[in-house]
PDB file of N, CA and C in Angstrom:
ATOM      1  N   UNK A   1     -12.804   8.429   7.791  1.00  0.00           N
ATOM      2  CA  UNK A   1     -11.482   7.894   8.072  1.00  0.00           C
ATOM      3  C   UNK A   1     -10.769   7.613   6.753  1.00  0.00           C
ATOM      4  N   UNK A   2      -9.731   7.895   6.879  1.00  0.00           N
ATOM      5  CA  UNK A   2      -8.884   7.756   5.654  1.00  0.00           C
ATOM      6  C   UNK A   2      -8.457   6.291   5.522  1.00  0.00           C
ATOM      7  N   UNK A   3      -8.236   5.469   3.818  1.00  0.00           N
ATOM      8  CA  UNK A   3      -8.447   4.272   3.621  1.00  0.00           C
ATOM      9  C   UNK A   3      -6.532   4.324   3.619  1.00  0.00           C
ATOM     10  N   UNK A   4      -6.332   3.081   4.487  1.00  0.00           N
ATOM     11  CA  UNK A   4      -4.712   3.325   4.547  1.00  0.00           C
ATOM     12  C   UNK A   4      -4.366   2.030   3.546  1.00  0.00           C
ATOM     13  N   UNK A   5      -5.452   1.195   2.906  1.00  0.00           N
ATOM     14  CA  UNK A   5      -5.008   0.310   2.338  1.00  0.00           C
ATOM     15  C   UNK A   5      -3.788  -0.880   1.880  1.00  0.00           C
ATOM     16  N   UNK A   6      -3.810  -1.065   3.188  1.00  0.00           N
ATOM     17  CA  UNK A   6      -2.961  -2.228   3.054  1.00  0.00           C
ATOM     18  C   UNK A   6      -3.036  -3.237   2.902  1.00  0.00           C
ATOM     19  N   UNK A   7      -3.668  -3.977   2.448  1.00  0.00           N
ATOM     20  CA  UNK A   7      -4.040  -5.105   1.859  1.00  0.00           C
ATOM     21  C   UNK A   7      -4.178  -5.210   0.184  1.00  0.00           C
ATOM     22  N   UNK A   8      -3.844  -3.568  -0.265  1.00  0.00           N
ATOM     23  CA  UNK A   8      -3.972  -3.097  -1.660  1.00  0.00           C
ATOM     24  C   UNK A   8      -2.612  -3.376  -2.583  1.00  0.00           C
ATOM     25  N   UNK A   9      -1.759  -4.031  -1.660  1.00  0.00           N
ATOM     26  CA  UNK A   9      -0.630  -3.722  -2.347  1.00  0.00           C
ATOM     27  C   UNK A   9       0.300  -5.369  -1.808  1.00  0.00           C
ATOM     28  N   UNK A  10       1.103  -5.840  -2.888  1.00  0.00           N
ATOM     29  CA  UNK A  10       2.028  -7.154  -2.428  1.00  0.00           C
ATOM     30  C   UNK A  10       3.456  -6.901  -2.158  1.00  0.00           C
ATOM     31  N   UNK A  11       3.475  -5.792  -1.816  1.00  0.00           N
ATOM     32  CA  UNK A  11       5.247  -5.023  -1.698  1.00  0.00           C
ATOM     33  C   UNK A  11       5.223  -5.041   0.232  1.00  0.00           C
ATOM     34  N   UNK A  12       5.783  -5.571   0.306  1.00  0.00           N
ATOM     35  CA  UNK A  12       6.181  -6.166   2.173  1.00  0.00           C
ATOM     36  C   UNK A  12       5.944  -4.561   2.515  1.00  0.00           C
ATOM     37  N   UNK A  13       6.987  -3.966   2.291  1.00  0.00           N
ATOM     38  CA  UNK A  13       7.565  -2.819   2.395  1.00  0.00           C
ATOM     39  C   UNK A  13       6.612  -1.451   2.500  1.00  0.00           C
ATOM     40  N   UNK A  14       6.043  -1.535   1.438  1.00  0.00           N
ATOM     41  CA  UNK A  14       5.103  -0.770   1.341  1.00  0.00           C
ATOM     42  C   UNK A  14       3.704  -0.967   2.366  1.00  0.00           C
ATOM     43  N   UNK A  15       3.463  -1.987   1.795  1.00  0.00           N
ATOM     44  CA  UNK A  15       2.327  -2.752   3.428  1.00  0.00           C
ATOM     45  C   UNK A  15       2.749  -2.587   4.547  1.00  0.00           C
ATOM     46  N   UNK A  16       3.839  -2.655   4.954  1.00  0.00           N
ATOM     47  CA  UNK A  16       4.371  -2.060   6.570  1.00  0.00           C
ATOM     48  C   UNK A  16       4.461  -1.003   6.781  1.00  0.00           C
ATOM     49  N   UNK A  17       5.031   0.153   5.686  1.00  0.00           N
ATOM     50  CA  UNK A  17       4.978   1.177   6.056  1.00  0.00           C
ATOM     51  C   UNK A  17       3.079   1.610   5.979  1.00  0.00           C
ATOM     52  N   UNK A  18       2.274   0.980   5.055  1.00  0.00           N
ATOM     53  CA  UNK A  18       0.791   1.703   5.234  1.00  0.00           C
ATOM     54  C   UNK A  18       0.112   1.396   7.070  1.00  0.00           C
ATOM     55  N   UNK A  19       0.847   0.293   7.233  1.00  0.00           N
ATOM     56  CA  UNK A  19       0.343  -0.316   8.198  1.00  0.00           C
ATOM     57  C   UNK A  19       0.837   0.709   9.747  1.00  0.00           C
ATOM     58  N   UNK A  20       1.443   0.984   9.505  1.00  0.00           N
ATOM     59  CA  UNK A  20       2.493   1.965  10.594  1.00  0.00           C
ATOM     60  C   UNK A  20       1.768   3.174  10.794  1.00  0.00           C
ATOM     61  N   UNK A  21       1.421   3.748   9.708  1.00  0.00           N
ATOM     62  CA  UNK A  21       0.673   4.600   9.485  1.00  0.00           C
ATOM     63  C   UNK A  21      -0.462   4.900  10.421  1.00  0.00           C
ATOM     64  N   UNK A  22      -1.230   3.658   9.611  1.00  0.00           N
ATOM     65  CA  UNK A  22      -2.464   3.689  10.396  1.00  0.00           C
ATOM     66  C   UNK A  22      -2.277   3.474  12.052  1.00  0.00           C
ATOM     67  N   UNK A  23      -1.103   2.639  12.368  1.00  0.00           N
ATOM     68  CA  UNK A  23      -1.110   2.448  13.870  1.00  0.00           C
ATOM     69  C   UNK A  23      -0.767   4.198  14.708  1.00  0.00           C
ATOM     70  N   UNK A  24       0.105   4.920  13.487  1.00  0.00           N
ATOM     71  CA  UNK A  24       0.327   6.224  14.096  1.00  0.00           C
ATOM     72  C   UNK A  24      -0.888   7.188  14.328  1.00  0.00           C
ATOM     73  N   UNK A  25      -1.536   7.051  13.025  1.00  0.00           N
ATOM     74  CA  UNK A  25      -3.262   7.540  13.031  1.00  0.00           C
ATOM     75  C   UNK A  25      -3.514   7.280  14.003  1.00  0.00           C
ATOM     76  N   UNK A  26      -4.216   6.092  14.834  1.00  0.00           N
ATOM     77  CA  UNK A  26      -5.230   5.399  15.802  1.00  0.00           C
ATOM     78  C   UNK A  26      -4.383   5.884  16.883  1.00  0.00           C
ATOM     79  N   UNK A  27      -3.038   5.855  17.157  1.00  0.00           N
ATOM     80  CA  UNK A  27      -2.637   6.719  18.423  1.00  0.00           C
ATOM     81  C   UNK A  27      -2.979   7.950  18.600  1.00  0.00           C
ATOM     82  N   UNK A  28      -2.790   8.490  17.612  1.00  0.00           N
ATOM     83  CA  UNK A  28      -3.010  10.174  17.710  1.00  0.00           C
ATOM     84  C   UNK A  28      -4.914  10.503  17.538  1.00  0.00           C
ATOM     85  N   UNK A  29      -5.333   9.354  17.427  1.00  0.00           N
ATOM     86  CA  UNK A  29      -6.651   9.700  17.133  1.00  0.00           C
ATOM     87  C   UNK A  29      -7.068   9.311  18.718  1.00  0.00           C
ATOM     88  N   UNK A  30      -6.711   7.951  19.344  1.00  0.00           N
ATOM     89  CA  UNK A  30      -7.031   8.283  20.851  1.00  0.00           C
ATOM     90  C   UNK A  30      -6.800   9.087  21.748  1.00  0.00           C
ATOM     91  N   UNK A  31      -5.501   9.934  21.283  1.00  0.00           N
ATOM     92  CA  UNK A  31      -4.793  11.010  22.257  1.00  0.00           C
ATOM     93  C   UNK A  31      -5.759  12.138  21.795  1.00  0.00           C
ATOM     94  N   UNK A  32      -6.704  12.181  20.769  1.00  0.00           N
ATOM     95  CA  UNK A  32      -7.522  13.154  20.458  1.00  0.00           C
ATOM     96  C   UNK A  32      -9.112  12.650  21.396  1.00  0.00           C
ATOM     97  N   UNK A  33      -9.837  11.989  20.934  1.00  0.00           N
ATOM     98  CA  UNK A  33     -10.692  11.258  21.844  1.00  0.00           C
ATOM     99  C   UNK A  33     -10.583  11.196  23.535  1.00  0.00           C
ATOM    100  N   UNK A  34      -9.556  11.248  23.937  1.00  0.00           N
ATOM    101  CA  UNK A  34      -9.193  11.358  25.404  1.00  0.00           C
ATOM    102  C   UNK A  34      -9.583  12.605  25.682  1.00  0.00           C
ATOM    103  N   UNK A  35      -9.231  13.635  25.012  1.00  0.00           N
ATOM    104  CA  UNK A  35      -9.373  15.077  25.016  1.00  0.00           C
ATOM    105  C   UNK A  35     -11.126  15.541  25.511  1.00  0.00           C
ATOM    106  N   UNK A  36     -11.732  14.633  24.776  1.00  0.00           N
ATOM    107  CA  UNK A  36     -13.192  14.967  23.994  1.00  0.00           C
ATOM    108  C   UNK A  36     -14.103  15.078  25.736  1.00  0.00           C
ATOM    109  N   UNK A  37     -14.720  15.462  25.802  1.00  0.00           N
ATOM    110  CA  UNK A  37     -15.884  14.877  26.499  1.00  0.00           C
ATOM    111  C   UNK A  37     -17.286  14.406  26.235  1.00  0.00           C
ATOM    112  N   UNK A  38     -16.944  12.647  26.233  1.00  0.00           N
ATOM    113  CA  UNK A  38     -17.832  12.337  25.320  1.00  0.00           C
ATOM    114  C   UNK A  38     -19.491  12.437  26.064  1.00  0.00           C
ATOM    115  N   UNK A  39     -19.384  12.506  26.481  1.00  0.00           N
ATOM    116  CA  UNK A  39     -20.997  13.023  27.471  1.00  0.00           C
ATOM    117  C   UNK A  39     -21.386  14.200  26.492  1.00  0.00           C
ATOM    118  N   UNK A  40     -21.033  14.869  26.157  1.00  0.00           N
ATOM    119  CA  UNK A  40     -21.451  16.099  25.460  1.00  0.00           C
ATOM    120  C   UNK A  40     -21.684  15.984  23.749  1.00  0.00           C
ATOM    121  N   UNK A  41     -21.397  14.767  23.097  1.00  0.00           N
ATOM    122  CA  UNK A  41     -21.877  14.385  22.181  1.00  0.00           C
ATOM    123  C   UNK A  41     -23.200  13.803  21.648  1.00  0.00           C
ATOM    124  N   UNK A  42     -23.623  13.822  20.511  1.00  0.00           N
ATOM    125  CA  UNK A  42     -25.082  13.345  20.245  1.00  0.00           C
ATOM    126  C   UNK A  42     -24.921  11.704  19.979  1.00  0.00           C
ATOM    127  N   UNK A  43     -25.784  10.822  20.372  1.00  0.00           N
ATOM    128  CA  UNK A  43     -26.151   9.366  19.720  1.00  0.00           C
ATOM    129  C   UNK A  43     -25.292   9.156  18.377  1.00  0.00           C
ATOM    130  N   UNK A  44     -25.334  10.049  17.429  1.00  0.00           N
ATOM    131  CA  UNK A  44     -25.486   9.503  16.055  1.00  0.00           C
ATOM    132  C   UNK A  44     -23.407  10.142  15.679  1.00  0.00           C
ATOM    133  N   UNK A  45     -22.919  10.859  16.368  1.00  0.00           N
ATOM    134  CA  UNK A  45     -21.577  10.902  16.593  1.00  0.00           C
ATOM    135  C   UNK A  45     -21.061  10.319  17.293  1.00  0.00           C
ATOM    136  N   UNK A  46     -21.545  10.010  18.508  1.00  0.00           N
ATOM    137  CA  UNK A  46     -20.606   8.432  19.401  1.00  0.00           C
ATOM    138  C   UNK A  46     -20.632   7.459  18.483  1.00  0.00           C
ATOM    139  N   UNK A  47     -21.830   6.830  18.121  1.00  0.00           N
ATOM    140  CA  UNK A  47     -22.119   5.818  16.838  1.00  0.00           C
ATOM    141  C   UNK A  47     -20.981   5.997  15.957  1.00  0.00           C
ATOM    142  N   UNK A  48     -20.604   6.892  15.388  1.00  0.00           N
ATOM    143  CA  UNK A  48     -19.811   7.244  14.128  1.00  0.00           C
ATOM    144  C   UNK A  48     -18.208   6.794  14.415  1.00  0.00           C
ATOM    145  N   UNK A  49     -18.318   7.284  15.984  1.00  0.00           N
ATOM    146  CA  UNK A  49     -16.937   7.250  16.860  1.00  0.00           C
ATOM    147  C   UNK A  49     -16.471   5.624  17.148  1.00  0.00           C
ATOM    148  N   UNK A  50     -17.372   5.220  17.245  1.00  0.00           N
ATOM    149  CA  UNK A  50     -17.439   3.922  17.853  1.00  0.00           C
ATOM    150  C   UNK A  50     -17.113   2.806  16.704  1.00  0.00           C
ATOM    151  N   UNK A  51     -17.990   3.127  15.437  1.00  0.00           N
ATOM    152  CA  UNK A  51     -17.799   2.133  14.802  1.00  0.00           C
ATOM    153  C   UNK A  51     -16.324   2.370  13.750  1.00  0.00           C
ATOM    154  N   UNK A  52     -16.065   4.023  13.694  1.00  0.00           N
ATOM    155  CA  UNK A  52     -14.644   3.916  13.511  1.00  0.00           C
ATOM    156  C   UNK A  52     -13.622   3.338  14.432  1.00  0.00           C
ATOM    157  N   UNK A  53     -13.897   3.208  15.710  1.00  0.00           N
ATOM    158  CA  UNK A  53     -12.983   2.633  16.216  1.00  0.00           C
ATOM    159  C   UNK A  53     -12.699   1.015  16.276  1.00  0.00           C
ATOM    160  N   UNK A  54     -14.127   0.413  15.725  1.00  0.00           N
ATOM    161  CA  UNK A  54     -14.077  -1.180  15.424  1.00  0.00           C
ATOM    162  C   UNK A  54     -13.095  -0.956  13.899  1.00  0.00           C
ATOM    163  N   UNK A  55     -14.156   0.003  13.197  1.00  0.00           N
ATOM    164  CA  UNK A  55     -13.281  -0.735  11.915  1.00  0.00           C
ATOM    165  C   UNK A  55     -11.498   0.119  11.935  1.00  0.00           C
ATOM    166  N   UNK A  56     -10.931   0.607  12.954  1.00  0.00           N
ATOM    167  CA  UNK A  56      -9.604   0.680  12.958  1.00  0.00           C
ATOM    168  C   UNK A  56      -9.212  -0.364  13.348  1.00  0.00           C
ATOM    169  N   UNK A  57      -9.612  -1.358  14.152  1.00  0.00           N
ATOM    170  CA  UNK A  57      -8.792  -2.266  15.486  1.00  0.00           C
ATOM    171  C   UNK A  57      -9.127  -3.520  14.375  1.00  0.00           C
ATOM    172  N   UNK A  58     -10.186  -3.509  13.579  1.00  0.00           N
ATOM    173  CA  UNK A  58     -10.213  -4.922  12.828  1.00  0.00           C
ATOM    174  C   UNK A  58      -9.081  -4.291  11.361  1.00  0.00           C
ATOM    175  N   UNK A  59      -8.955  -3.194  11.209  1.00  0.00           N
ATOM    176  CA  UNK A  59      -7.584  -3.235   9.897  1.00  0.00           C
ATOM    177  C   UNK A  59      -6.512  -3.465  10.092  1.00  0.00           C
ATOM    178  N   UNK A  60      -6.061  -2.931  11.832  1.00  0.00           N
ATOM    179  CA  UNK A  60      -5.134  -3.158  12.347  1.00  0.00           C
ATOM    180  C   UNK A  60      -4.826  -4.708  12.529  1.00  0.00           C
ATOM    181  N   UNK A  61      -5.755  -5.252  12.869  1.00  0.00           N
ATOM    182  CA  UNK A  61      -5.536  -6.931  12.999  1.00  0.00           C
ATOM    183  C   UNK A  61      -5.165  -7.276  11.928  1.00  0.00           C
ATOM    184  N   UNK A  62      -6.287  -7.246  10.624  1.00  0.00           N
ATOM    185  CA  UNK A  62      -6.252  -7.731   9.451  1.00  0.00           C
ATOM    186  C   UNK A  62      -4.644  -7.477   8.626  1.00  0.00           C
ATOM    187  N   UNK A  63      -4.283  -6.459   8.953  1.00  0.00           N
ATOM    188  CA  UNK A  63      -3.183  -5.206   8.781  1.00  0.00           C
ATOM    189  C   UNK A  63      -1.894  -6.422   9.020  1.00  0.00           C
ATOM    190  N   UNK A  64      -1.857  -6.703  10.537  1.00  0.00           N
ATOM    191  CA  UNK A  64      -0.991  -8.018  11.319  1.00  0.00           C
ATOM    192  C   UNK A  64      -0.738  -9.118  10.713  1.00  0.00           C
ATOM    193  N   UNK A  65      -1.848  -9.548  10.064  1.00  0.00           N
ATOM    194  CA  UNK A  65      -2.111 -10.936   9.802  1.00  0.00           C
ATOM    195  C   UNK A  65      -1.564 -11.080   7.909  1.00  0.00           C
ATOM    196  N   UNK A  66      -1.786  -9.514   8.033  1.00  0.00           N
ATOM    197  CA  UNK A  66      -1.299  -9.564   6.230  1.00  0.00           C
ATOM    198  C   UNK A  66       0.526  -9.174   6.023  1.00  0.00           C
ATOM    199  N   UNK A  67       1.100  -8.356   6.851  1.00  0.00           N
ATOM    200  CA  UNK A  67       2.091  -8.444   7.054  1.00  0.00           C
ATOM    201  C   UNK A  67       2.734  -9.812   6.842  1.00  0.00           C
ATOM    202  N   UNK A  68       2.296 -10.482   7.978  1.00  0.00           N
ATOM    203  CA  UNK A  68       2.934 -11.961   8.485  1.00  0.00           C
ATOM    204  C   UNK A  68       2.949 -12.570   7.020  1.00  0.00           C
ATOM    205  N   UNK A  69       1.473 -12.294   6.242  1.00  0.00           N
ATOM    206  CA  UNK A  69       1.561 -13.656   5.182  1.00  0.00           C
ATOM    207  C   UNK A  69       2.052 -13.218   3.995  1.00  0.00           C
ATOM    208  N   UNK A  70       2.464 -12.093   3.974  1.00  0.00           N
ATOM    209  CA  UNK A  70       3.535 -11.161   2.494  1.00  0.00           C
ATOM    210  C   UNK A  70       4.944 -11.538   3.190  1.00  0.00           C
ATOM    211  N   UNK A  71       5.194 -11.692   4.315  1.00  0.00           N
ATOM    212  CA  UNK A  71       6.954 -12.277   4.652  1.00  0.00           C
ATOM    213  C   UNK A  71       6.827 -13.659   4.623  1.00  0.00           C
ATOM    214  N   UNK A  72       5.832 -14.527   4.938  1.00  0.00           N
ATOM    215  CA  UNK A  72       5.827 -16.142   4.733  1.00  0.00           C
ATOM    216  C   UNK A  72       6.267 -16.018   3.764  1.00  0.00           C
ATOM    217  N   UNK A  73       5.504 -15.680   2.565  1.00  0.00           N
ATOM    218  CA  UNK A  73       5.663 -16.083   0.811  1.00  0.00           C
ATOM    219  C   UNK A  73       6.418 -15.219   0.259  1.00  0.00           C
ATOM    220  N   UNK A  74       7.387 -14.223   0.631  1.00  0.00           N
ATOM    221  CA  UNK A  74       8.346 -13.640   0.563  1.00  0.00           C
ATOM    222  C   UNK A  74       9.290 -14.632   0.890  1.00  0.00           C
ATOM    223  N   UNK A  75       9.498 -15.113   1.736  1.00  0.00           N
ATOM    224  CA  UNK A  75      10.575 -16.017   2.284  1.00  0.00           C
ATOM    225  C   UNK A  75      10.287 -17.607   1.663  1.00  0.00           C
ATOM    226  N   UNK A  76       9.059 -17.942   1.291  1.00  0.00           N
ATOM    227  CA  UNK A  76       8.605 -19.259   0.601  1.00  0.00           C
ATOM    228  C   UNK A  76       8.895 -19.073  -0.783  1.00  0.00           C
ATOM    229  N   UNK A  77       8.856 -17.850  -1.452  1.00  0.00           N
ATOM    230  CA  UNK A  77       9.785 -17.652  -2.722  1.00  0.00           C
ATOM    231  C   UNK A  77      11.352 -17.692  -3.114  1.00  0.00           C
ATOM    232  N   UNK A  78      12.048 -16.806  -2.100  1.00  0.00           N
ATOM    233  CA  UNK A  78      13.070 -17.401  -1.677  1.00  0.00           C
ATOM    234  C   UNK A  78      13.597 -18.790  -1.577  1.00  0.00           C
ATOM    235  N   UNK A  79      13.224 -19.586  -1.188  1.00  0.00           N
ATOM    236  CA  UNK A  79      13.470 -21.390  -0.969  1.00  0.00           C
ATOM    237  C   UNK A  79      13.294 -21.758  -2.619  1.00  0.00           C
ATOM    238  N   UNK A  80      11.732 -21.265  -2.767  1.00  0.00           N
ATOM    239  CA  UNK A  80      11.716 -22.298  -3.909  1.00  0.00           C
ATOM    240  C   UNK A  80      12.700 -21.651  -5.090  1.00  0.00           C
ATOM    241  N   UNK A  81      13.250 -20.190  -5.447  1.00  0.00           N
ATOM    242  CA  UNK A  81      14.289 -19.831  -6.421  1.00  0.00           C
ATOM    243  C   UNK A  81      15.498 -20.665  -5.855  1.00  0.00           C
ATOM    244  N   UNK A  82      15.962 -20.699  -4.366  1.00  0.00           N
ATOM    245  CA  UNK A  82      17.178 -21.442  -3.951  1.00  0.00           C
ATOM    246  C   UNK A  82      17.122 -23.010  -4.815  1.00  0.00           C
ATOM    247  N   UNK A  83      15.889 -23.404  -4.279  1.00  0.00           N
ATOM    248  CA  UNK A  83      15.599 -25.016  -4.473  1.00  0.00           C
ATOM    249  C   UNK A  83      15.760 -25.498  -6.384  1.00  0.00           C
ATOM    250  N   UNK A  84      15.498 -24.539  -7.259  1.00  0.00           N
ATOM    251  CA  UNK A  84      15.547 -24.121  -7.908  1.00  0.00           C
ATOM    252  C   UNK A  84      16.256 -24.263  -8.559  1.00  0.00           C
ATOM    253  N   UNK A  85      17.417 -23.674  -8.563  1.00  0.00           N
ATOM    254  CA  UNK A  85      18.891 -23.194  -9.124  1.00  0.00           C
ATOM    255  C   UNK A  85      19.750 -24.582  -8.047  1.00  0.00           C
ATOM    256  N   UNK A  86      19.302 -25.171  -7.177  1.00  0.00           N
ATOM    257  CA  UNK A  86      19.902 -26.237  -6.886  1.00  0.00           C
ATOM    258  C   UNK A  86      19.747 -27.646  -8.183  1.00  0.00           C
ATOM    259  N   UNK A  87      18.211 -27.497  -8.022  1.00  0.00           N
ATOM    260  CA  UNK A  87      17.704 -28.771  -8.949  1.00  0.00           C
ATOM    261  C   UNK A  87      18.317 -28.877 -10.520  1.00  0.00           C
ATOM    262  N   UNK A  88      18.697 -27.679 -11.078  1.00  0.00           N
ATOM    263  CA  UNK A  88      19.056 -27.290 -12.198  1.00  0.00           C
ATOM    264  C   UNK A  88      20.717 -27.543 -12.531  1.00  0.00           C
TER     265      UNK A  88
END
């Protein structure tokens, strides 16, 4: 699986768009998987299947949660330059 790394970077912007990404990946990767018939696979490729699909749904979370806290302190920087140029 390709590393979409978003958590690699402090640019809002850039983190949303990696993040998008990957949500476009994991769609098109279930619309591929739907396809499959997984009965006809071996143990050690469901395994492979499976635990890519944990570690998509936990980047995707992680992905969520990092978004949110690059616009908090995006916007908590904001205040304190306002607060700032007030105090001054």
């Amino acid at each position: 699986m390709k590393d979409f790394a978003i958590t690699a970077t402090r640019d809002l912007d850039r983190a949303a768009q990696r993040l998008q990404d990957l949500e476009r990946y994991a769609d098109r990767r279930g619309q591929l998987l739907e396809t499959l018939d997984l009965d006809l696979l071996g143990p050690d490729q469901l395994s492979r299947i499976f635990a890519e699909d944990e570690q998509i749904n936990e980047d995707l979370a992680w992905g969520h949660l990092y978004i949110n806290h690059l616009a908090e302190m995006e916007a908590l920087g904001s205040s304190i330059e306002r607060d700032l140029r007030l105090a001054a």
